[in-house]
Protein backbone atom coordinates (compact mmCIF):
# COMPACT_ATOMS: atom_id res chain seq x y z
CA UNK A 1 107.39 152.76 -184.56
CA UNK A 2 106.70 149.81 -187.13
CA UNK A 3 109.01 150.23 -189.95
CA UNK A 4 106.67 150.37 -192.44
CA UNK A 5 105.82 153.87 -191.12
CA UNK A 6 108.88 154.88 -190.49
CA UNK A 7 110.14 154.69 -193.82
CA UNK A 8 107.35 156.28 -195.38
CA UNK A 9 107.53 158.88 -193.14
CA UNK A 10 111.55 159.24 -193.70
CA UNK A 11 112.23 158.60 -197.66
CA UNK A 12 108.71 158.40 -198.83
CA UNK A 13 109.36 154.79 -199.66
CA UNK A 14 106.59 152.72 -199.49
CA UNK A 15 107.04 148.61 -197.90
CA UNK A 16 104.37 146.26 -198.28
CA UNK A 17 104.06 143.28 -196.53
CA UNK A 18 105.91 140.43 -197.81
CA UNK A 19 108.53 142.66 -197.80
CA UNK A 20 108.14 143.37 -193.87
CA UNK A 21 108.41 140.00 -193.33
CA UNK A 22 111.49 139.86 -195.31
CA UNK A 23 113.07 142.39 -192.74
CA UNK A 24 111.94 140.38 -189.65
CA UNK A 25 113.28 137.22 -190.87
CA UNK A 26 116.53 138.95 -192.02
CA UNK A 27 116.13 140.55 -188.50
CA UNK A 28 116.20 137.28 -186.94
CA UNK A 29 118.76 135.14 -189.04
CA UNK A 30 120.98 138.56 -188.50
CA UNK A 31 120.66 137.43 -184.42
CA UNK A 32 121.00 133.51 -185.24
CA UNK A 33 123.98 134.09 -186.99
CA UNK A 34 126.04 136.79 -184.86
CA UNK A 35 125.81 134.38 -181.93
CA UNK A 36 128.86 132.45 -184.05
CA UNK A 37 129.64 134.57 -186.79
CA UNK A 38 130.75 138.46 -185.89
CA UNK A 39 128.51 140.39 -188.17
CA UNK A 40 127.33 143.28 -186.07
CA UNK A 41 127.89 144.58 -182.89
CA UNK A 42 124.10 146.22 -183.19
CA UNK A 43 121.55 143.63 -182.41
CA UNK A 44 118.89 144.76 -180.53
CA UNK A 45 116.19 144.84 -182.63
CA UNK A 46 114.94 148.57 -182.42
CA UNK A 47 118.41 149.57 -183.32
CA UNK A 48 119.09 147.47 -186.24
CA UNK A 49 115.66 149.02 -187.45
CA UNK A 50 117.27 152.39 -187.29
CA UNK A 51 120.90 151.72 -187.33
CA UNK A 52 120.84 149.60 -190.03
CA UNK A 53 118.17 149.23 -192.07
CA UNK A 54 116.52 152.67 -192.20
CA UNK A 55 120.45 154.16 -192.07
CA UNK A 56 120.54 151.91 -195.98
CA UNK A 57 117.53 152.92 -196.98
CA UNK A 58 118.67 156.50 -196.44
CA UNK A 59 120.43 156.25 -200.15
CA UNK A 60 117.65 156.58 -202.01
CA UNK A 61 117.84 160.60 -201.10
CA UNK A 62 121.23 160.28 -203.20
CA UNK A 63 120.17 157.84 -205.76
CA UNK A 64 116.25 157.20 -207.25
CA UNK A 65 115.83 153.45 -207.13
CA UNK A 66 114.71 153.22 -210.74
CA UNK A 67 113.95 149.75 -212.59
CA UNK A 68 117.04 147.72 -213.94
CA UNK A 69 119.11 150.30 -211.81
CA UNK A 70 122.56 148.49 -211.21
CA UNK A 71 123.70 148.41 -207.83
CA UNK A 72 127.17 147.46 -205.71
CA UNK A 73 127.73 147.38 -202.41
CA UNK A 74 131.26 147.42 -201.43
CA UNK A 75 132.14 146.02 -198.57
CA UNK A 76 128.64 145.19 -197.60
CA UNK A 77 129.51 143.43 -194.29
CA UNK A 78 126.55 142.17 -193.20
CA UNK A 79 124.28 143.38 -196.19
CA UNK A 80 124.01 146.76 -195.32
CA UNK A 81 123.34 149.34 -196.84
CA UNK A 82 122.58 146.85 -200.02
CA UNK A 83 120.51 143.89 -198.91
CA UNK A 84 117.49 146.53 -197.13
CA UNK A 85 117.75 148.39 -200.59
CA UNK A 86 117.57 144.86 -202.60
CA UNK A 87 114.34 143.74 -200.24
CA UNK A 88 112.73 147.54 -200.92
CA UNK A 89 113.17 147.96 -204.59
CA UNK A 90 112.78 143.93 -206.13
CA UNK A 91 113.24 145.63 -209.57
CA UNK A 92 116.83 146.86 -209.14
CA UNK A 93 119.89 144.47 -209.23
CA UNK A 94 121.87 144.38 -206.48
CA UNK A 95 125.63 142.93 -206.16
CA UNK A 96 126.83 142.17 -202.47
CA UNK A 97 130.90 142.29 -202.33
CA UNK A 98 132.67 141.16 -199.21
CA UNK A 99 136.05 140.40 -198.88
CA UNK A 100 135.29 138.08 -195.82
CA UNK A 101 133.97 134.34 -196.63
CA UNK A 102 132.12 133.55 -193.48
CA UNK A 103 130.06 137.11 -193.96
CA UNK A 104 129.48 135.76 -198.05
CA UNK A 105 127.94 132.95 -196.62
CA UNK A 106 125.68 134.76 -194.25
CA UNK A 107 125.10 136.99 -197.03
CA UNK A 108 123.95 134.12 -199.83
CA UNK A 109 122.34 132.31 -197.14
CA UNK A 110 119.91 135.17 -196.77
CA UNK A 111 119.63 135.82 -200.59
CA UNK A 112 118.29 132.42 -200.74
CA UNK A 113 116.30 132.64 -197.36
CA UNK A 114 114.61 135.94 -198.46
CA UNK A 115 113.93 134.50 -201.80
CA UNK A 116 115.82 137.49 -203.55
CA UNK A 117 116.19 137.06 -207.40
CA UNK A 118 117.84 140.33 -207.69
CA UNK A 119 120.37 140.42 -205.63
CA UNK A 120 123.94 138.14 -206.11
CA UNK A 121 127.43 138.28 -204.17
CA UNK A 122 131.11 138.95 -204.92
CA UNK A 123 133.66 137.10 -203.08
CA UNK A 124 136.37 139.57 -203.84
CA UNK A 125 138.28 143.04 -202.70
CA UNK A 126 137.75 145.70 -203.70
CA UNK A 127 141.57 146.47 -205.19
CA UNK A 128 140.58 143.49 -207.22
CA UNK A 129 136.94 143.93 -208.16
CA UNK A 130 138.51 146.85 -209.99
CA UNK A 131 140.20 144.81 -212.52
CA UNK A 132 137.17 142.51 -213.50
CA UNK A 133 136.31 142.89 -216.97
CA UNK A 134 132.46 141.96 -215.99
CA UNK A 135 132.52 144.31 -212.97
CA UNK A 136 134.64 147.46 -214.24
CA UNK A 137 132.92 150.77 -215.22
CA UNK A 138 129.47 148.51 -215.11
CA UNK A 139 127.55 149.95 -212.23
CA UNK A 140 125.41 152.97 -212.62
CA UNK A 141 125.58 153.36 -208.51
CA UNK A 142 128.05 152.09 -206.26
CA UNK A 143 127.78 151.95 -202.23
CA UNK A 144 129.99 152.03 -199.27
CA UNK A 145 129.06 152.27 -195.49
CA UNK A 146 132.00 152.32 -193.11
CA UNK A 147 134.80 151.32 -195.20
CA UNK A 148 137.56 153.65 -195.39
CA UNK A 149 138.17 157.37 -195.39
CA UNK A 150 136.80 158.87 -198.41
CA UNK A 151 140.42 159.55 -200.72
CA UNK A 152 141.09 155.06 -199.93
CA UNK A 153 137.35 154.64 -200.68
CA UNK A 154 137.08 156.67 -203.98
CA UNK A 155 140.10 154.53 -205.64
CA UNK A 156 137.81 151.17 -204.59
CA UNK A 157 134.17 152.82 -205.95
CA UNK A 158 135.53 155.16 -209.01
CA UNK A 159 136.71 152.34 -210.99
CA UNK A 160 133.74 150.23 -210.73
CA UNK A 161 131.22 153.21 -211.70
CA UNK A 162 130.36 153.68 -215.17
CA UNK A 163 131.16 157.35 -216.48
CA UNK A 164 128.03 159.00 -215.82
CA UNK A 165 127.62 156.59 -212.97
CA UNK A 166 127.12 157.78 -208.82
CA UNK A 167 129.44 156.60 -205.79
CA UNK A 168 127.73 157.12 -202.79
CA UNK A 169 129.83 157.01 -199.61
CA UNK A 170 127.95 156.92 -196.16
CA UNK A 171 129.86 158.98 -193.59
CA UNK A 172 129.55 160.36 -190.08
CA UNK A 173 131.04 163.90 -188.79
CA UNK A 174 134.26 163.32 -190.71
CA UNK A 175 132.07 163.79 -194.12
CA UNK A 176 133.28 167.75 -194.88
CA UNK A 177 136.80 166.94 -194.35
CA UNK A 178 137.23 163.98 -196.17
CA UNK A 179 135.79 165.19 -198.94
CA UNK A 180 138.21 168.17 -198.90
CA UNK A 181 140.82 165.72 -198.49
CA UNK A 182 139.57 163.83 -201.45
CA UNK A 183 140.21 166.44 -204.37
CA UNK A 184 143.89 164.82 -205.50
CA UNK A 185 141.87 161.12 -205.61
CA UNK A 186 138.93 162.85 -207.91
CA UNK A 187 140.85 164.55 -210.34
CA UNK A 188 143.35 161.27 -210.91
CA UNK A 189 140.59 159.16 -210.80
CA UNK A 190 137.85 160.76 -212.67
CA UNK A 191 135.08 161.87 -210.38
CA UNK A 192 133.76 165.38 -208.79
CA UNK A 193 131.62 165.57 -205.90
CA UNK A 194 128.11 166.29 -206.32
CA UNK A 195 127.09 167.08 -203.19
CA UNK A 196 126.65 166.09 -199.34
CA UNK A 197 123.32 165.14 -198.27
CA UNK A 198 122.29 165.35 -194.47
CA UNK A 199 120.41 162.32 -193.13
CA UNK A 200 118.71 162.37 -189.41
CA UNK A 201 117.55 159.23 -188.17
CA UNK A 202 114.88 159.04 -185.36
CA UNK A 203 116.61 158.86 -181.73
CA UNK A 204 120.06 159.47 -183.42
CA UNK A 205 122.35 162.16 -182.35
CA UNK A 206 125.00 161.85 -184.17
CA UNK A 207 124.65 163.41 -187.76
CA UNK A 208 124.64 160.55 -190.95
CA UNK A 209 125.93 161.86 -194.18
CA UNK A 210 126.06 161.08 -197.97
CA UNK A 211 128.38 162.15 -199.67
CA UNK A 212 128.14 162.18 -203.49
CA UNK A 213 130.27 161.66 -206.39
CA UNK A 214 129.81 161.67 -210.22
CA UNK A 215 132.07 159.68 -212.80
CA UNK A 216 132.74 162.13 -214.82
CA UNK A 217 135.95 160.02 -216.55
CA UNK A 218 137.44 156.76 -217.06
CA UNK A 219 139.53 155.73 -214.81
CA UNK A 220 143.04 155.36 -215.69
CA UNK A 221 143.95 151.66 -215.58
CA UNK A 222 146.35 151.15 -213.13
CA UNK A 223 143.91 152.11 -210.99
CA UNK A 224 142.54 150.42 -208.30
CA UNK A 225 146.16 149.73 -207.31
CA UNK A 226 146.87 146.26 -205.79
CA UNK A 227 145.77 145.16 -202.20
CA UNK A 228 146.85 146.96 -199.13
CA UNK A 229 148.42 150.08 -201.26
CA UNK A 230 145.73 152.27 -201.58
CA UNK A 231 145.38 152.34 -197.42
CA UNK A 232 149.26 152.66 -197.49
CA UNK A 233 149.51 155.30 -199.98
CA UNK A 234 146.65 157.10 -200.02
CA UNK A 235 146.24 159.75 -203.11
């Protein structure tokens, strides 16, 4: 099914099409690039409809894509889940952090190649993101797909939330109990979960979950704690 349909049909959210054409091409480059740059082990094109791009597009049942909405994507890989999200909703801002150069400049390549004004990368980790004056408690939602379990991942989102502000963590069947595993990280870090949303994707078995957490607090400031401790010493 064209994608247009499909995520109209899925999250209501409606693609016109320049932006279709935006997919395809970041479709294609996605292909062009893998061949010498290990982005994605998904690249049949059917799949990365569903796998990817529909499977980012699944946060706006978590998070209402309103204007001047401030976006990171932690992690972000090969764009996902913030580059579909960027190409769907032209009037949020979007920031693209990846540790990884040679995925940074797949990532900006694509910016450029998609013509995206409102979307920009960070060459950084996370543990240090956290400690940017410009990037600290400035997000009003902040996005993770496939990054750690949840009580790592909350010590790289929390801090770069805003109190007030949503971290929204994409997870598989280990959602529930990482989320139970995660109270000690919430209450030191200053966040409670919201809730975990169920997403089904068409021809998917396996469940997809959000799970979602409010900044409810500042986070103390020796936290993020410096690279490689957090996966260590988990809280």
């Amino acid at each position: 099914m064209h994608l247009a349909q499909q995520a109209y049909d899925l999250f209501g959210i409606t693609l016109n099409d320049e932006q279709i054409t935006q997919f395809d091409l970041y479709l294609q480059e996605l292909a062009l690039w893998n061949a010498h740059t290990n982005l994605t082990a998904i690249i049949e094109p059917e799949a990365v409809q569903v796998r990817h791009f529909l499977d980012s597009l699944s946060i706006v049942k978590a998070l209402p894509m309103v204007d001047g909405l401030r976006l990171i994507d932690v992690g972000t890989g090969a764009g996902f889940p913030g580059l579909p999200l960027a190409i769907a909703y032209p009037n949020i801002q979007m920031m693209l952090m990846e540790a990884t150069g040679k995925k940074i400049a797949f990532l900006d390549h694509i910016i450029q190649k998609l013509d995206l004004k409102n979307c920009h990368t960070l060459n950084a980790r996370a543990e240090e993101a956290g400690h940017i004056s410009h990037h600290r408690a400035r997000y009003d939602g902040v996005l993770a797909r496939a990054v750690a379990r949840l009580p790592i991942l909350l010590e790289y989102l929390l801090p770069l939330a805003r109190v007030g502000g949503k971290c929204i963590a994409m997870k598989g069947t280990t959602a529930e109990a990482e989320a139970a595993d995660s109270k000690k990280a919430l209450q030191l870090l200053g966040g409670r979960l919201l809730r975990i949303e169920s997403i089904q994707l068409p021809d998917i078995a396996e469940p997809h979950y959000l799970v979602m957490v409010e900044k409810t607090d500042a986070t103390p400031a020796p936290y993020p704690r410096k690279p490689g401790i957090p996966t260590k010493k988990p809280l």
